[in-house]
C-alpha atoms as a PDB file:
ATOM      1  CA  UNK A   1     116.670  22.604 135.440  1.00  0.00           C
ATOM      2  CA  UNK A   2     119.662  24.123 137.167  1.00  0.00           C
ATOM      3  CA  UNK A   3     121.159  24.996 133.419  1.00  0.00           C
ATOM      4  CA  UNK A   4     118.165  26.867 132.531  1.00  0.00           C
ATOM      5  CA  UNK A   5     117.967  28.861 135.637  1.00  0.00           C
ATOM      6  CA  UNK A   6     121.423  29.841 134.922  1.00  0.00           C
ATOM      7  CA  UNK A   7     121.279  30.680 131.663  1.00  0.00           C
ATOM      8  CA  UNK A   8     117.957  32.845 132.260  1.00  0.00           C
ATOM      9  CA  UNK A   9     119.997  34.473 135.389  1.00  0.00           C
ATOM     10  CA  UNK A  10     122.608  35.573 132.844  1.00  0.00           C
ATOM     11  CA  UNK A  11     120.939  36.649 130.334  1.00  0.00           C
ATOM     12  CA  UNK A  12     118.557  39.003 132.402  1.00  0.00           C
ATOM     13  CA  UNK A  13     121.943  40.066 133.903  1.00  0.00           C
ATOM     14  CA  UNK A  14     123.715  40.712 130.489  1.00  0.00           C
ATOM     15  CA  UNK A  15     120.013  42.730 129.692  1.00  0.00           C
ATOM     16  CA  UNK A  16     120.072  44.954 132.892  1.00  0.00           C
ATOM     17  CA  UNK A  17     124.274  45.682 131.582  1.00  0.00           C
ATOM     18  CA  UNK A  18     123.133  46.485 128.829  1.00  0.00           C
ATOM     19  CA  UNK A  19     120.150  48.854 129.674  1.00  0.00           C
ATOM     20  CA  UNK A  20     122.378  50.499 131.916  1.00  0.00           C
ATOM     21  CA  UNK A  21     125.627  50.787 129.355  1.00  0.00           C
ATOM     22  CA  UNK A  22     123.005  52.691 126.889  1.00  0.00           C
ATOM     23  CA  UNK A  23     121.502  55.023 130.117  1.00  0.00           C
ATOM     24  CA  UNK A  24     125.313  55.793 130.568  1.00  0.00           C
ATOM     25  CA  UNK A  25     125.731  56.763 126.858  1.00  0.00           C
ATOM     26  CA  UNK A  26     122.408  58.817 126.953  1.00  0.00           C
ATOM     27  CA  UNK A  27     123.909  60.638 130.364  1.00  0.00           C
ATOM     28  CA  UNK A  28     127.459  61.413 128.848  1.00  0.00           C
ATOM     29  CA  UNK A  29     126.292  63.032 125.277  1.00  0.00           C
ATOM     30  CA  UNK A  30     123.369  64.971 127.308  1.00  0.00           C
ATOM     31  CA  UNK A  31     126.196  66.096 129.926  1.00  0.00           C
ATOM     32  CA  UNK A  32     128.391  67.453 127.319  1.00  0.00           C
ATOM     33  CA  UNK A  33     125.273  69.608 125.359  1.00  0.00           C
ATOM     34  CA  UNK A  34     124.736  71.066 128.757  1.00  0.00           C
ATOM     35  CA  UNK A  35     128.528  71.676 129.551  1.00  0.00           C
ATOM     36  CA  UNK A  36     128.757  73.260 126.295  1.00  0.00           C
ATOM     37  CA  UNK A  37     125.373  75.291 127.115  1.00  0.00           C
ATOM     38  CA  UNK A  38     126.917  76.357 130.199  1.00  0.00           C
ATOM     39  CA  UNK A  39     129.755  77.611 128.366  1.00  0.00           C
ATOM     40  CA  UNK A  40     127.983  79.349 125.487  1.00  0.00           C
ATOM     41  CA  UNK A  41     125.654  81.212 128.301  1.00  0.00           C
ATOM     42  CA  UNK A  42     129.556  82.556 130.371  1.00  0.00           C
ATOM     43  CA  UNK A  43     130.094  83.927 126.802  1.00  0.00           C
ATOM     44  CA  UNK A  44     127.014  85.635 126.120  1.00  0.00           C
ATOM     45  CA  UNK A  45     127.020  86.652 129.690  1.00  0.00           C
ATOM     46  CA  UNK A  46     130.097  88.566 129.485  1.00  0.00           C
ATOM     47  CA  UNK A  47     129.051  90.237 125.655  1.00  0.00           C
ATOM     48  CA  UNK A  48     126.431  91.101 127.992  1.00  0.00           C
ATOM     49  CA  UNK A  49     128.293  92.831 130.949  1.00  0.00           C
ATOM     50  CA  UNK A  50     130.394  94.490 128.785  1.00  0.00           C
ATOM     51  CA  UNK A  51     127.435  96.330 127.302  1.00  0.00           C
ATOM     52  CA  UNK A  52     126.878  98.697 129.696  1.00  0.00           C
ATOM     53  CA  UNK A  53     130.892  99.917 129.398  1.00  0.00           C
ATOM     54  CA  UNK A  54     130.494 100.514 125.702  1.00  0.00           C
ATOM     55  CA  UNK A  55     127.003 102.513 125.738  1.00  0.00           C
ATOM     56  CA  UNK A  56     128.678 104.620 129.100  1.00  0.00           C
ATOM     57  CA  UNK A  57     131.648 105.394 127.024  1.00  0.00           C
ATOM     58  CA  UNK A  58     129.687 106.314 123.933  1.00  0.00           C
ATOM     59  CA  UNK A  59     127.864 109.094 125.539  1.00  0.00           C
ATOM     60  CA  UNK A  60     125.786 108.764 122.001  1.00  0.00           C
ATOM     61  CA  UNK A  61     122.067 110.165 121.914  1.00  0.00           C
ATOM     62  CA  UNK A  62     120.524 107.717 120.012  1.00  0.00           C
ATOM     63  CA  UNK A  63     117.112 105.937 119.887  1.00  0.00           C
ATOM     64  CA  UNK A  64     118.965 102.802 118.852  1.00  0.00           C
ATOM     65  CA  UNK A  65     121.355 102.655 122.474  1.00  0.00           C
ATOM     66  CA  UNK A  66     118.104 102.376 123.877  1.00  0.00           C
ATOM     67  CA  UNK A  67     116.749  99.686 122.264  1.00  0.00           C
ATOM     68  CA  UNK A  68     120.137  97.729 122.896  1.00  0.00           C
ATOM     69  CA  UNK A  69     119.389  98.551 126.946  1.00  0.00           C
ATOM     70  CA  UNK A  70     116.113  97.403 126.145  1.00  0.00           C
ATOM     71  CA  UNK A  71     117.509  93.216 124.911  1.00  0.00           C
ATOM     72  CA  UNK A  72     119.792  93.427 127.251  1.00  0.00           C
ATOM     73  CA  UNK A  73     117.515  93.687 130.217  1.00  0.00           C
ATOM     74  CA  UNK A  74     114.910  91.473 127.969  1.00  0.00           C
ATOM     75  CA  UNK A  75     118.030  88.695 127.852  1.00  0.00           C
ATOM     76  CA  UNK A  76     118.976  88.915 131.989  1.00  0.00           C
ATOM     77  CA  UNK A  77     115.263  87.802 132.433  1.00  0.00           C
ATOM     78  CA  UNK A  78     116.392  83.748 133.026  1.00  0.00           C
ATOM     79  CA  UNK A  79     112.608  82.614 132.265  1.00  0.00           C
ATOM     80  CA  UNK A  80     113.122  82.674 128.649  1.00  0.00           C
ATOM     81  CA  UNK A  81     113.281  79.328 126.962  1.00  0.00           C
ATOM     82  CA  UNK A  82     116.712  78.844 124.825  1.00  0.00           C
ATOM     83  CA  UNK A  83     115.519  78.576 121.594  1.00  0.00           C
ATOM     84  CA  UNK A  84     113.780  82.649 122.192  1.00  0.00           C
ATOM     85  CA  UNK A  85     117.011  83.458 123.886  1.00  0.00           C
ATOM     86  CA  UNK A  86     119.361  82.520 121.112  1.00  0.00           C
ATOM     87  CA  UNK A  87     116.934  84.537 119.145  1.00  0.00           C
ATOM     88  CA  UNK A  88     117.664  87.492 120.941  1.00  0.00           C
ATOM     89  CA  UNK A  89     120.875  87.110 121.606  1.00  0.00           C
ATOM     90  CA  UNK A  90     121.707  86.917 117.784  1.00  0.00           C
ATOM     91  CA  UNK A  91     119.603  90.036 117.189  1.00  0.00           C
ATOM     92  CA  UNK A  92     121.826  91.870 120.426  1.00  0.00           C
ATOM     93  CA  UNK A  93     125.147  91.123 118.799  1.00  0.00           C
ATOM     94  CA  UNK A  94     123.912  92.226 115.409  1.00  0.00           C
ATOM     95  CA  UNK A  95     122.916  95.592 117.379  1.00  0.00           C
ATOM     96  CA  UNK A  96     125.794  95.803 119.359  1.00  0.00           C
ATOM     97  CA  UNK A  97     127.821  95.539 115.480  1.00  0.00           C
ATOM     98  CA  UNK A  98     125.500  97.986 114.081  1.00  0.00           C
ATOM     99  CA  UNK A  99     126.220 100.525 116.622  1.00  0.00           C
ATOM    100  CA  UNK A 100     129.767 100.341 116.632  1.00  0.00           C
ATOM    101  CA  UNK A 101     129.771 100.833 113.122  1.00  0.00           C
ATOM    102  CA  UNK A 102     127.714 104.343 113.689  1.00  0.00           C
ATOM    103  CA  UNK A 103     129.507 105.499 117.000  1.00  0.00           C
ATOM    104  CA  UNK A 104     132.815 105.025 115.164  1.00  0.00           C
ATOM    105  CA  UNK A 105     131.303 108.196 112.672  1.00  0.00           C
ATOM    106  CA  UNK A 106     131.418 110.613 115.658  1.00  0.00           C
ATOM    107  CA  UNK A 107     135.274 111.668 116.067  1.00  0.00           C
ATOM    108  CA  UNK A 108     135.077 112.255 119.844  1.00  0.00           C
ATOM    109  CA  UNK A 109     134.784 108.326 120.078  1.00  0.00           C
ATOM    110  CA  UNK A 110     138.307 107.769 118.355  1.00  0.00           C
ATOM    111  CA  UNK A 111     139.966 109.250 121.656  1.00  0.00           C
ATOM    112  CA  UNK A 112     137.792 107.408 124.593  1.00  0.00           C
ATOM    113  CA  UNK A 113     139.634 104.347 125.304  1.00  0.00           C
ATOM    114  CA  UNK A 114     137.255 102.739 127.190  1.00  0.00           C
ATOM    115  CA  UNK A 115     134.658 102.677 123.870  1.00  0.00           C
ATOM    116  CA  UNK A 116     137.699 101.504 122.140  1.00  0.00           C
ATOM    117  CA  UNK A 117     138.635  98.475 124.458  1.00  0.00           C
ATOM    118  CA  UNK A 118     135.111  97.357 124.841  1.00  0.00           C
ATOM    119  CA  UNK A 119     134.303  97.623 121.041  1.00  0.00           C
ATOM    120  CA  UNK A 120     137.194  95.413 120.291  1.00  0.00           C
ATOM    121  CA  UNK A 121     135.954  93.130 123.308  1.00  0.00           C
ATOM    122  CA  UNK A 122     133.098  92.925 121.637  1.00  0.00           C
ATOM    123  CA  UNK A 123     133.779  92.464 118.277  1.00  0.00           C
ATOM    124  CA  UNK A 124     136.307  90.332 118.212  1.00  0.00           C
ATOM    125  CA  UNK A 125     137.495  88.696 121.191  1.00  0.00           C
ATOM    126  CA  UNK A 126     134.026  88.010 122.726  1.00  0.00           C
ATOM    127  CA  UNK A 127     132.118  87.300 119.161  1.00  0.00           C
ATOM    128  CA  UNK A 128     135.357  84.366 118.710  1.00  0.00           C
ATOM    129  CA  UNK A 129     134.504  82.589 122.228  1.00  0.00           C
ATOM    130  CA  UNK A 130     130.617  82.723 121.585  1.00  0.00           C
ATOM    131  CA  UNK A 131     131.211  81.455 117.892  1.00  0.00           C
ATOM    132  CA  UNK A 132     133.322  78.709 119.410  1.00  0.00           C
ATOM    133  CA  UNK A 133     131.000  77.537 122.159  1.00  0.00           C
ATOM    134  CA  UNK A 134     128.088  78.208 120.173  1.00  0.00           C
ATOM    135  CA  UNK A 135     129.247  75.749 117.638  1.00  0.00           C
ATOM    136  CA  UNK A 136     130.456  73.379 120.461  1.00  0.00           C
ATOM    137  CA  UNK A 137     126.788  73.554 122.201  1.00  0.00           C
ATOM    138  CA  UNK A 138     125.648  72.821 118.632  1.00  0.00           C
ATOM    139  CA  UNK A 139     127.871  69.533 117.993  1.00  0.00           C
ATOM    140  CA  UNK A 140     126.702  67.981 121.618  1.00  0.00           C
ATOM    141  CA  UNK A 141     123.558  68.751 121.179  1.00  0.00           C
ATOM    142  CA  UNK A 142     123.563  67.401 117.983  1.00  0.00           C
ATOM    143  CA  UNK A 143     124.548  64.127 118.793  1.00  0.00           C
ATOM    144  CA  UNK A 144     122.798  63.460 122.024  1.00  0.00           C
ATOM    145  CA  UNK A 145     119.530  64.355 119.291  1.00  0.00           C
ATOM    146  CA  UNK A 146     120.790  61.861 117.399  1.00  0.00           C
ATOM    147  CA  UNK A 147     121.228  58.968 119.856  1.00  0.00           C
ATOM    148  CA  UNK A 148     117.527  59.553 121.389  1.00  0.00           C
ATOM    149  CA  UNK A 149     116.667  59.201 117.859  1.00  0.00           C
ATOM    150  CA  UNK A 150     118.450  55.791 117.245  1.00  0.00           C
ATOM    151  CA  UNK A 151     118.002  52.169 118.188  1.00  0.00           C
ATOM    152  CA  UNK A 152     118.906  50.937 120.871  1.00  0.00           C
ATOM    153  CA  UNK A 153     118.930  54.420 122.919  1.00  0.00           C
ATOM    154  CA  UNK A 154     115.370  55.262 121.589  1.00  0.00           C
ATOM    155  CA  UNK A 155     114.195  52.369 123.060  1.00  0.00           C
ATOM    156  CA  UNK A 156     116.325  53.191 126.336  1.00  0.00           C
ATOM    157  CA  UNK A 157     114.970  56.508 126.590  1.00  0.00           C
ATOM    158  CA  UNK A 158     111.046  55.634 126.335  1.00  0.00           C
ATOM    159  CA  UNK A 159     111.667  52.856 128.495  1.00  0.00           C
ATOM    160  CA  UNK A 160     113.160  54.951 131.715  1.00  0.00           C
ATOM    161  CA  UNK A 161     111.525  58.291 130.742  1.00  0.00           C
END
């Protein structure tokens, strides 16, 4: 009787390790997609504050520098879910690109420095980090999907949701 009490003891126990070695996994992989979310936002928070340098520097009359203001103040709304923010954060840098492109016709914008250093802060240094963390945010998310979607951690996860 003793023997069976002690083997049912220690296999509940080894069950409860268990539960709680896959609740561990679950909470590492979905601290690392929101690390790397974390990150991605500091990027596209800084593309963002750098925004107003570039279209003060420009001194450009043009319907488009408007619409730019426009997702920018759309974007530092933080009720917007990620998936519509991404959105419109992929259609601000492709703005942000397309305007360089035309201020860099007018001559006078050759001279300002300021335009200068922000375009290239923009462009290059900034559009690097956000690529990188992007793709980071996309690899841990990716794989904290994928072990909610597997056995055992599927079973985990409906179990303690």
């Amino acid at each position: 009787m003793t023997d069976l009490l002690v083997l049912t003891v220690t296999i509940f126990t080894l069950c409860i390790l268990f539960l709680l070695t896959m609740l561990n996994v679950l909470h590492q992989h979905k601290n690392k997609a929101e690390a790397a979310w974390n990150e991605l936002d500091k990027q596209l928070i800084i593309r963002r504050d750098t925004i107003p340098c570039l279209l003060e520097s420009a001194r450009i009359k043009d319907p488009r520098w408007d619409s730019l203001k426009n997702m920018r103040s759309e974007l530092l709304n933080n009720q917007i879910d990620k998936s519509h923010r991404l959105e419109l954060e992929l259609k601000l840098g492709n703005a942000i690109e397309a305007l360089i492109a035309t201020a860099n016709e007018y001559e006078n914008i050759h001279k300002d420095t300021s335009f200068l250093e922000a375009s290239k802060d923009l462009k290059r240094d900034t559009a690097v980090e956000i690529k990188k963390a992007y793709d980071k945010w996309l690899t841990y998310s990716g794989e904290y999907n994928d072990k909610l979607h597997k056995f055992p951690y599927i079973v985990v996860a409906k179990v303690m949701r």
